[in-house]
N, C-alpha and C. Protein backbone atom coordinates (compact mmCIF):
# COMPACT_ATOMS: atom_id res chain seq x y z
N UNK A 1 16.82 -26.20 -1.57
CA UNK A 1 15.63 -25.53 -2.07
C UNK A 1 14.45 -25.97 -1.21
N UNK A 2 13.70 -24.74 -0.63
CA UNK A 2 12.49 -25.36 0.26
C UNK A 2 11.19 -24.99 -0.84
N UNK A 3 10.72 -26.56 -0.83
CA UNK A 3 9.34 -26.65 -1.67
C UNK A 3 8.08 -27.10 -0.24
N UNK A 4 8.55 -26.78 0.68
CA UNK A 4 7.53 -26.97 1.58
C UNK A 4 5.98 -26.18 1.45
N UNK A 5 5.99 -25.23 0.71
CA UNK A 5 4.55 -24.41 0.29
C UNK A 5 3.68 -25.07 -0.72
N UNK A 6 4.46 -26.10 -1.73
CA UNK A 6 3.76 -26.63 -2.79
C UNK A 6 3.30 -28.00 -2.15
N UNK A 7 3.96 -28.73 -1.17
CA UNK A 7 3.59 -30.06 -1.18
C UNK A 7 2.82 -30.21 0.19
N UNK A 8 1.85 -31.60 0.47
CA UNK A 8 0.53 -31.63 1.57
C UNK A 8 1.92 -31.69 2.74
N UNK A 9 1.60 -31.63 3.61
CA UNK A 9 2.19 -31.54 5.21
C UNK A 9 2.68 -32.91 5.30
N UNK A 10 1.84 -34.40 4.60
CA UNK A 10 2.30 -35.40 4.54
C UNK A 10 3.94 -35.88 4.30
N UNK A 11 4.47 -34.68 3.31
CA UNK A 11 5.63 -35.00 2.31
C UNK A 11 6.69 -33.70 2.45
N UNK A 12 6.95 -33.58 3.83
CA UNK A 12 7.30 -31.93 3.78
C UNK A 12 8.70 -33.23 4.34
N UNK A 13 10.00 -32.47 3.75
CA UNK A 13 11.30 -32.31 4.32
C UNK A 13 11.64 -33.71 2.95
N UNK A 14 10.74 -34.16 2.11
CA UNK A 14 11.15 -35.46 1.33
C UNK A 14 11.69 -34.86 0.23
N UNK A 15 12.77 -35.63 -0.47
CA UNK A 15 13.59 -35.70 -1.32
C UNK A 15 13.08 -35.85 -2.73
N UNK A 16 13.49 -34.89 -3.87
CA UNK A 16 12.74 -35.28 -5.06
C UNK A 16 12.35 -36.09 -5.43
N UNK A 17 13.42 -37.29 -5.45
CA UNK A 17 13.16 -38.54 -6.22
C UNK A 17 11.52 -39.46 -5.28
N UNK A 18 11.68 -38.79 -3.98
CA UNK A 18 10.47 -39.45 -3.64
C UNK A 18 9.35 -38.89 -4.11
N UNK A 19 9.46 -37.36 -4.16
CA UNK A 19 8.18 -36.76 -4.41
C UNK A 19 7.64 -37.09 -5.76
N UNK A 20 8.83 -36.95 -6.52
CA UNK A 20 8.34 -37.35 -7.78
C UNK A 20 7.40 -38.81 -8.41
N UNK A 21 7.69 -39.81 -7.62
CA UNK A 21 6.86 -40.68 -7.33
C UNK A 21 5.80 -41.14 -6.49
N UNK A 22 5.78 -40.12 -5.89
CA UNK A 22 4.40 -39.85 -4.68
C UNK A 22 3.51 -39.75 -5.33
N UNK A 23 2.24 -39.49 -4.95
CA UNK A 23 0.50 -39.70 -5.70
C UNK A 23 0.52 -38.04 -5.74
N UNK A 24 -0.41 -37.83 -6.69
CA UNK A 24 -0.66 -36.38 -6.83
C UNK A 24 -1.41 -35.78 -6.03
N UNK A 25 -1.92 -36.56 -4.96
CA UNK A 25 -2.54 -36.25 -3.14
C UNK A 25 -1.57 -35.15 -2.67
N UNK A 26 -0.08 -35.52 -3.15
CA UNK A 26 0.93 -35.09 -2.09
C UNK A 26 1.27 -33.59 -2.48
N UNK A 27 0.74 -33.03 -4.09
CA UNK A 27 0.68 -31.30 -4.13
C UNK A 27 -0.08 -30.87 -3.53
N UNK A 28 -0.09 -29.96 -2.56
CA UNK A 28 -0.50 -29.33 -2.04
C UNK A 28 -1.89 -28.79 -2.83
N UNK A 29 -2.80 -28.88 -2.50
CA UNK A 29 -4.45 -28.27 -3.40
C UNK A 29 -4.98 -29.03 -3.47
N UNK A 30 -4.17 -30.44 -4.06
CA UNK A 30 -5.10 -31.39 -4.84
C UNK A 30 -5.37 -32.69 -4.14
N UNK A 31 -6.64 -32.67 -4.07
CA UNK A 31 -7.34 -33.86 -2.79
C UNK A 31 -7.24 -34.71 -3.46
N UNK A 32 -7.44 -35.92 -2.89
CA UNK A 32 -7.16 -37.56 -3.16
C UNK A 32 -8.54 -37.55 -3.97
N UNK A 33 -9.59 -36.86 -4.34
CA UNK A 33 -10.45 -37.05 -5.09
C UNK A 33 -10.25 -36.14 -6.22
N UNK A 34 -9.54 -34.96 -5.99
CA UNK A 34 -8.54 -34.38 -7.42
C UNK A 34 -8.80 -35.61 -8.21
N UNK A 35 -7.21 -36.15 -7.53
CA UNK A 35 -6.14 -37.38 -8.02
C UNK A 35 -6.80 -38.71 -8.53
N UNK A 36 -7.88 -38.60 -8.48
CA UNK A 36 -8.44 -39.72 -8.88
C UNK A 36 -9.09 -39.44 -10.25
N UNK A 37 -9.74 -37.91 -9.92
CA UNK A 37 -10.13 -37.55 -11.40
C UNK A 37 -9.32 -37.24 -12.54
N UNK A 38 -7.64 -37.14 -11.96
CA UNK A 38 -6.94 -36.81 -12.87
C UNK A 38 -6.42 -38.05 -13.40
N UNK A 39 -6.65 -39.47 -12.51
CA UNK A 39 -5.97 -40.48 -12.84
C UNK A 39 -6.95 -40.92 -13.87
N UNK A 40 -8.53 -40.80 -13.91
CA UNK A 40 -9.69 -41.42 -14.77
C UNK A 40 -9.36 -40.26 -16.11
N UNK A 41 -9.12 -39.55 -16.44
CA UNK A 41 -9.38 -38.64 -17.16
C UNK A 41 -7.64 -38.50 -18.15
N UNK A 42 -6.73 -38.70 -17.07
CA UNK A 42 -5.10 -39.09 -17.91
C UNK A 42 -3.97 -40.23 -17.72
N UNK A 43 -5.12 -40.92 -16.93
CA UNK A 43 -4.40 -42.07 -16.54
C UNK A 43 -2.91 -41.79 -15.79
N UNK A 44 -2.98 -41.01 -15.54
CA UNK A 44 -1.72 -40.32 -14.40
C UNK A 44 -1.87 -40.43 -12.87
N UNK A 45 -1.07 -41.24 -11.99
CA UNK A 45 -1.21 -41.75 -10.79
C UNK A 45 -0.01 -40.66 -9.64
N UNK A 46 0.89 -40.43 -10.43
CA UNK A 46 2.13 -39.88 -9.49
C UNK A 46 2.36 -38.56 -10.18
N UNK A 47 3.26 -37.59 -9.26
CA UNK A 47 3.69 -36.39 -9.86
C UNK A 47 4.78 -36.65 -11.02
N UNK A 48 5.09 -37.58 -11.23
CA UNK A 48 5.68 -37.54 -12.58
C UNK A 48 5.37 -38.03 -14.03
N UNK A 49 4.67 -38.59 -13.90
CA UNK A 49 3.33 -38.56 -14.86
C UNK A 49 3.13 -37.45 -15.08
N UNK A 50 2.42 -36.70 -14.01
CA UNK A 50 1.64 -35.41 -14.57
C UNK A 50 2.56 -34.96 -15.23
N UNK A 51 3.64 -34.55 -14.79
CA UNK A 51 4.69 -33.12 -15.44
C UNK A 51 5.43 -34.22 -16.46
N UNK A 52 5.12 -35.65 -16.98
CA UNK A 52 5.49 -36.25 -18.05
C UNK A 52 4.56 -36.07 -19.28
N UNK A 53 3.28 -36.13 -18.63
CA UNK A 53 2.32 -35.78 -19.67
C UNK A 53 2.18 -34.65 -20.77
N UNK A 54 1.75 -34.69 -21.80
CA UNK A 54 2.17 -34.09 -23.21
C UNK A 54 1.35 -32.89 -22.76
N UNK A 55 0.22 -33.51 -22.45
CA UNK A 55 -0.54 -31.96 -22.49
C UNK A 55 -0.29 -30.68 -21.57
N UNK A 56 0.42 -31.50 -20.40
CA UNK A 56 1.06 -30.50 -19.26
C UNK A 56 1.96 -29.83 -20.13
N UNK A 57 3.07 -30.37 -20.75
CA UNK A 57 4.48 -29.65 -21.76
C UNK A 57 3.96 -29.04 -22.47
N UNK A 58 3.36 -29.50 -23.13
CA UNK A 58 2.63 -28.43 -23.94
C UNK A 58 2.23 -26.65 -23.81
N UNK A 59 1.44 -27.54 -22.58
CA UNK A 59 0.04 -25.83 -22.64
C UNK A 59 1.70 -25.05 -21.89
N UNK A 60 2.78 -25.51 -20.61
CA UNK A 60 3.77 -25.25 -20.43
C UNK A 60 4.65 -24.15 -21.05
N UNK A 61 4.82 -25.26 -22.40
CA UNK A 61 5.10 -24.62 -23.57
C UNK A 61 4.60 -22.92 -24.24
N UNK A 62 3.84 -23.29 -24.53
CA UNK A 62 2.98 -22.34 -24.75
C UNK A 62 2.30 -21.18 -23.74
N UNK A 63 2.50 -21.22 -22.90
CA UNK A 63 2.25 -20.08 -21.88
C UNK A 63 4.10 -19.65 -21.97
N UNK A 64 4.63 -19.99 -21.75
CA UNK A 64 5.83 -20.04 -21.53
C UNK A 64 6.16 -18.85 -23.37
N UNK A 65 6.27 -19.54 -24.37
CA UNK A 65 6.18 -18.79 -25.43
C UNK A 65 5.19 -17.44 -25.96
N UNK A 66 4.19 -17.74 -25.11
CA UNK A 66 3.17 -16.35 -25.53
C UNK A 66 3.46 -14.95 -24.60
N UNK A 67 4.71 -15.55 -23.54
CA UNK A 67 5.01 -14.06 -22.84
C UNK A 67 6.04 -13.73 -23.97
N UNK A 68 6.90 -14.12 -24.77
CA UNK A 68 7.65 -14.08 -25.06
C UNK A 68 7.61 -13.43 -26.82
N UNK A 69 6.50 -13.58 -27.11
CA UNK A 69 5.99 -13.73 -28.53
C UNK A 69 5.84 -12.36 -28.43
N UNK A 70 6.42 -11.98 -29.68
CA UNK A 70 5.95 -10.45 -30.73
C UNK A 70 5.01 -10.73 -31.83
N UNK A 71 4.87 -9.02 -32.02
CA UNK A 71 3.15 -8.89 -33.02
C UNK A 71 4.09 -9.32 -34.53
N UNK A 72 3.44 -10.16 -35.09
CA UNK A 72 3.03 -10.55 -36.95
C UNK A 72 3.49 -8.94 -37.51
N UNK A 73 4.40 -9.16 -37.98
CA UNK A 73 4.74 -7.50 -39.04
C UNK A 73 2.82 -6.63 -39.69
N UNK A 74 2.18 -7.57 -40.06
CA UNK A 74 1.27 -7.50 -40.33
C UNK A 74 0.12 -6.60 -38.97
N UNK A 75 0.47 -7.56 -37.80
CA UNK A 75 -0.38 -6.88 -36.48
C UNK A 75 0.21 -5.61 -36.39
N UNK A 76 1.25 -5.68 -36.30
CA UNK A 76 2.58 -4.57 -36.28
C UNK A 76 1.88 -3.36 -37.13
N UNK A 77 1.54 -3.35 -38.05
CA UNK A 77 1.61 -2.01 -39.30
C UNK A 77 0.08 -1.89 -39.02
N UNK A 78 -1.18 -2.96 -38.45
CA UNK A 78 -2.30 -2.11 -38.15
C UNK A 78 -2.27 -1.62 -36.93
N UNK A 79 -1.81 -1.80 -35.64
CA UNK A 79 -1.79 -0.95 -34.70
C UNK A 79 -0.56 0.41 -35.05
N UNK A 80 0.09 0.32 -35.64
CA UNK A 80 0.72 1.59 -36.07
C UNK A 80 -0.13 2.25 -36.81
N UNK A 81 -1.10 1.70 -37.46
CA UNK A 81 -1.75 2.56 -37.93
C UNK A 81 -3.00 3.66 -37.80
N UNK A 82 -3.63 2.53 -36.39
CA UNK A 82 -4.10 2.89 -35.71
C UNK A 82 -3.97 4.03 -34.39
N UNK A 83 -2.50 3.79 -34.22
CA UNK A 83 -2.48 4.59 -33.15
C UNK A 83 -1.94 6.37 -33.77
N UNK A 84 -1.64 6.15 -35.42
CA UNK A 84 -1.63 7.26 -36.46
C UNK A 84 -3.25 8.09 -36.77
N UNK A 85 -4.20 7.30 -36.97
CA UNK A 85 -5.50 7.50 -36.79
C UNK A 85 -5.89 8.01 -35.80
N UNK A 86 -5.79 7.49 -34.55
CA UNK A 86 -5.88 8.73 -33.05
C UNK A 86 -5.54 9.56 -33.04
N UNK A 87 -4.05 9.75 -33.39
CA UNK A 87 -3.50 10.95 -33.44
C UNK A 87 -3.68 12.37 -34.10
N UNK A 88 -3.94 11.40 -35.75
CA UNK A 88 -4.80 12.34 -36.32
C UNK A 88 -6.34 12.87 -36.05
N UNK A 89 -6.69 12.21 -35.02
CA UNK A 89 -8.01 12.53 -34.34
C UNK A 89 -8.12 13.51 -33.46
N UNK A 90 -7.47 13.07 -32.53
CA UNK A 90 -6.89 13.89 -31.35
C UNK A 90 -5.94 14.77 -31.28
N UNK A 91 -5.66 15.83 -32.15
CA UNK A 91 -4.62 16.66 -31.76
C UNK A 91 -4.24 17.55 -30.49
N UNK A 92 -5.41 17.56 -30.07
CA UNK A 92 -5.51 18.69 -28.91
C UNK A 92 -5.20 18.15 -28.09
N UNK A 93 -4.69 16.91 -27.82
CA UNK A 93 -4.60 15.85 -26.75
C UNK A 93 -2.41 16.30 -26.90
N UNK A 94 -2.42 16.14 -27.67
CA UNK A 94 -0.51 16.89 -27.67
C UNK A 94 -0.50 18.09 -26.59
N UNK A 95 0.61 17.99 -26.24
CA UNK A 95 0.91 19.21 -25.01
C UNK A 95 1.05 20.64 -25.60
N UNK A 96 0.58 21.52 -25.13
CA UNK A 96 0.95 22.90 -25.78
C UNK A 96 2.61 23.24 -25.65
N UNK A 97 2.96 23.99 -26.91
CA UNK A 97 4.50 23.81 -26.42
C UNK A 97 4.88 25.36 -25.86
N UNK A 98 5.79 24.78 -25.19
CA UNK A 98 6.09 26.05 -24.53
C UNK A 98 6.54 27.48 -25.34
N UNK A 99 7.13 27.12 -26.30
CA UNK A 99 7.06 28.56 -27.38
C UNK A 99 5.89 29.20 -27.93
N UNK A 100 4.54 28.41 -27.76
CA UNK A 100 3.25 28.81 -28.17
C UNK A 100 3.04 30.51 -27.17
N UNK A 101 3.87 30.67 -26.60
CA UNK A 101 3.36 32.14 -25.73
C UNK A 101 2.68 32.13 -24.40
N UNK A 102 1.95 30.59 -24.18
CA UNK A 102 0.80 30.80 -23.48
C UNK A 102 1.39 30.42 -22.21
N UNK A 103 1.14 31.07 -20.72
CA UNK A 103 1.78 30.65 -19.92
C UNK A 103 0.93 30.26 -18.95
N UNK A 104 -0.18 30.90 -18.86
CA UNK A 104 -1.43 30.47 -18.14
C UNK A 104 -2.81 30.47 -18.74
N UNK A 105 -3.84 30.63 -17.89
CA UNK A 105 -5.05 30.69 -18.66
C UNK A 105 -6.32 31.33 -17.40
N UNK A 106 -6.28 32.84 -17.98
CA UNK A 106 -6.48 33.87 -17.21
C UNK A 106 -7.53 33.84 -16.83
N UNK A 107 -8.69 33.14 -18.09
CA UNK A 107 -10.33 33.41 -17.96
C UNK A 107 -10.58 31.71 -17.69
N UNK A 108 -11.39 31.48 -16.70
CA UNK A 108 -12.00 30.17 -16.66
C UNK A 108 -13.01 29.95 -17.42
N UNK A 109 -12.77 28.33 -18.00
CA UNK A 109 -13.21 28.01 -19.21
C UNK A 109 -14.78 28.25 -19.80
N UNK A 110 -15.37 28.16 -18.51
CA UNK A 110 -16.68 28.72 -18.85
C UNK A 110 -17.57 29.76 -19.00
N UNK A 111 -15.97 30.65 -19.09
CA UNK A 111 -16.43 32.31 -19.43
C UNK A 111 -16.20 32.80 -20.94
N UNK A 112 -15.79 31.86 -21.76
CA UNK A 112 -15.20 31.93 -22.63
C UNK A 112 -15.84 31.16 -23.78
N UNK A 113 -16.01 31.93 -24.74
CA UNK A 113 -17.40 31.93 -25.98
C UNK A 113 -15.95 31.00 -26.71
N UNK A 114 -16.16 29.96 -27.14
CA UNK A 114 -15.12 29.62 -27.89
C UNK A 114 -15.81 29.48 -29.04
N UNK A 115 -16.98 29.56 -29.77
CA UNK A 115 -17.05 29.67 -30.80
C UNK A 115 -16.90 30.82 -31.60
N UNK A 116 -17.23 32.39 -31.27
CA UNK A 116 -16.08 33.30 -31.23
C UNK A 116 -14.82 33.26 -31.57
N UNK A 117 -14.15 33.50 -30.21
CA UNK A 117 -12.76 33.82 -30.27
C UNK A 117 -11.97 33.30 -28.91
N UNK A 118 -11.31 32.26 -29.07
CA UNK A 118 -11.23 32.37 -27.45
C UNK A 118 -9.83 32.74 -27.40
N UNK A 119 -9.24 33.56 -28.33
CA UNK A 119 -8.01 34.10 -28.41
C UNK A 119 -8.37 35.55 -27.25
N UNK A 120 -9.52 35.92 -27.88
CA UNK A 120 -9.73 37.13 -27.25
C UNK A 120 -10.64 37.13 -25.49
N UNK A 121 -10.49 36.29 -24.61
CA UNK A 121 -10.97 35.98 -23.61
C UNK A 121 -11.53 37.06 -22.98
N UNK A 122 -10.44 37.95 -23.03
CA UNK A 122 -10.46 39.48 -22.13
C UNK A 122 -12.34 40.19 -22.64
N UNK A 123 -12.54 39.84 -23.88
CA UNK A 123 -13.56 40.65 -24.38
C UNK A 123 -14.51 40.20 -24.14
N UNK A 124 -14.92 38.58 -23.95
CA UNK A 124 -15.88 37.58 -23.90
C UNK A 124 -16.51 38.03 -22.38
N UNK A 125 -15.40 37.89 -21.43
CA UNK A 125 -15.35 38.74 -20.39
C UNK A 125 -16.52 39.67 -20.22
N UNK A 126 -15.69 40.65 -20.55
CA UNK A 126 -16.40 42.17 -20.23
C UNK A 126 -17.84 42.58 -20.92
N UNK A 127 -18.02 41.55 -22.12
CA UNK A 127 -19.45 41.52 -22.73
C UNK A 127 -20.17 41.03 -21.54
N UNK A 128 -19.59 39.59 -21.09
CA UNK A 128 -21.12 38.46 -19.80
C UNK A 128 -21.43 39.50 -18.64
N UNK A 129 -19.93 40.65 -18.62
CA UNK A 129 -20.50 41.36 -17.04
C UNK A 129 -21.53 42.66 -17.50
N UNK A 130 -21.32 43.26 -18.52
CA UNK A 130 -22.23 43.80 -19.19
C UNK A 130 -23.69 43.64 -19.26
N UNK A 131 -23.93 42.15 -19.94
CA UNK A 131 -24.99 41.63 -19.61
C UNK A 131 -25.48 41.34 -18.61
N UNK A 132 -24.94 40.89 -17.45
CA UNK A 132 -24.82 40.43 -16.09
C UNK A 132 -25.56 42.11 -15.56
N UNK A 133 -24.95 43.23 -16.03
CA UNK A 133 -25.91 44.50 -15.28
C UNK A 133 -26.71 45.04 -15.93
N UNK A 134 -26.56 44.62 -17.22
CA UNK A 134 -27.98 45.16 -17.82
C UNK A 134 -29.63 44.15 -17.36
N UNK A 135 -29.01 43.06 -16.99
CA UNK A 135 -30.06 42.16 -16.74
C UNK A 135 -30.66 42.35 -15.59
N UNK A 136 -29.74 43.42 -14.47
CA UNK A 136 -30.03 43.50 -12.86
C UNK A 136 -30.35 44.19 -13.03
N UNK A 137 -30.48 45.54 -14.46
CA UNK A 137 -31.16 47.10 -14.26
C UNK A 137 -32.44 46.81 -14.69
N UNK A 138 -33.00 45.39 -15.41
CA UNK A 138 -34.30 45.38 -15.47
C UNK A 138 -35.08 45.61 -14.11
């Protein structure tokens, strides 16, 4: 296994058991003034300390379990319920189905009085051009 990307250039081709007792200088990132703040702050001197330490297993732990974790039956039944609430919001957002008749959409949308009828497009139509020459015979 090559761990040559994680560890300083100091400790490249060394054997676990050494690394594991090497100073925490020797991960790769973490400067000898890291390692000092990590030694004042957890009293941890070597890489096995660190990854012995509770709070490392831990948070570990727990990142490790929260990919893994499902919603509370409880979280569960309000986003179902919620996403029932959209739905009932949004209907028009569903696809038209193909037995509805409609195969295209003849009049562009902004010719079309939809408070009217916009069943009847064809008529909405022929009224705006209407107007359209009665307005040019002024």
């Amino acid at each position: 296994m090559n761990i040559d990307t994680v560890v300083d250039k100091d400790y490249l081709g060394k054997c676990f058991r050494d690394l594991a007792d090497a100073p925490l200088s020797a991960l790769r990132g973490v400067s000898v003034k890291d390692a000092k703040a990590l030694q004042q702050a957890f009293g941890v001197s070597t890489i096995r300390e660190l990854a012995n330490l509770n709070f490392v297993k831990w948070a570990s732990a727990i990142a490790t379990l929260a990919d893994e974790e499902q919603m509370a039956p409880e979280e569960k039944a309000k986003e179902t319920l919620l996403d029932d609430a959209v739905e009932m919001t949004f209907p028009a957002s569903d696809p038209i189905s193909v037995d509805s008749g409609i195969t295209r959409i003849e009049v562009p949308p902004e010719k079309v009085d939809a408070q009217t009828d916009h069943q009847h497009a064809g008529k909405v139509e022929e009224s705006t051009e209407s107007g359209k020459e009665a307005a040019t015979a002024h």
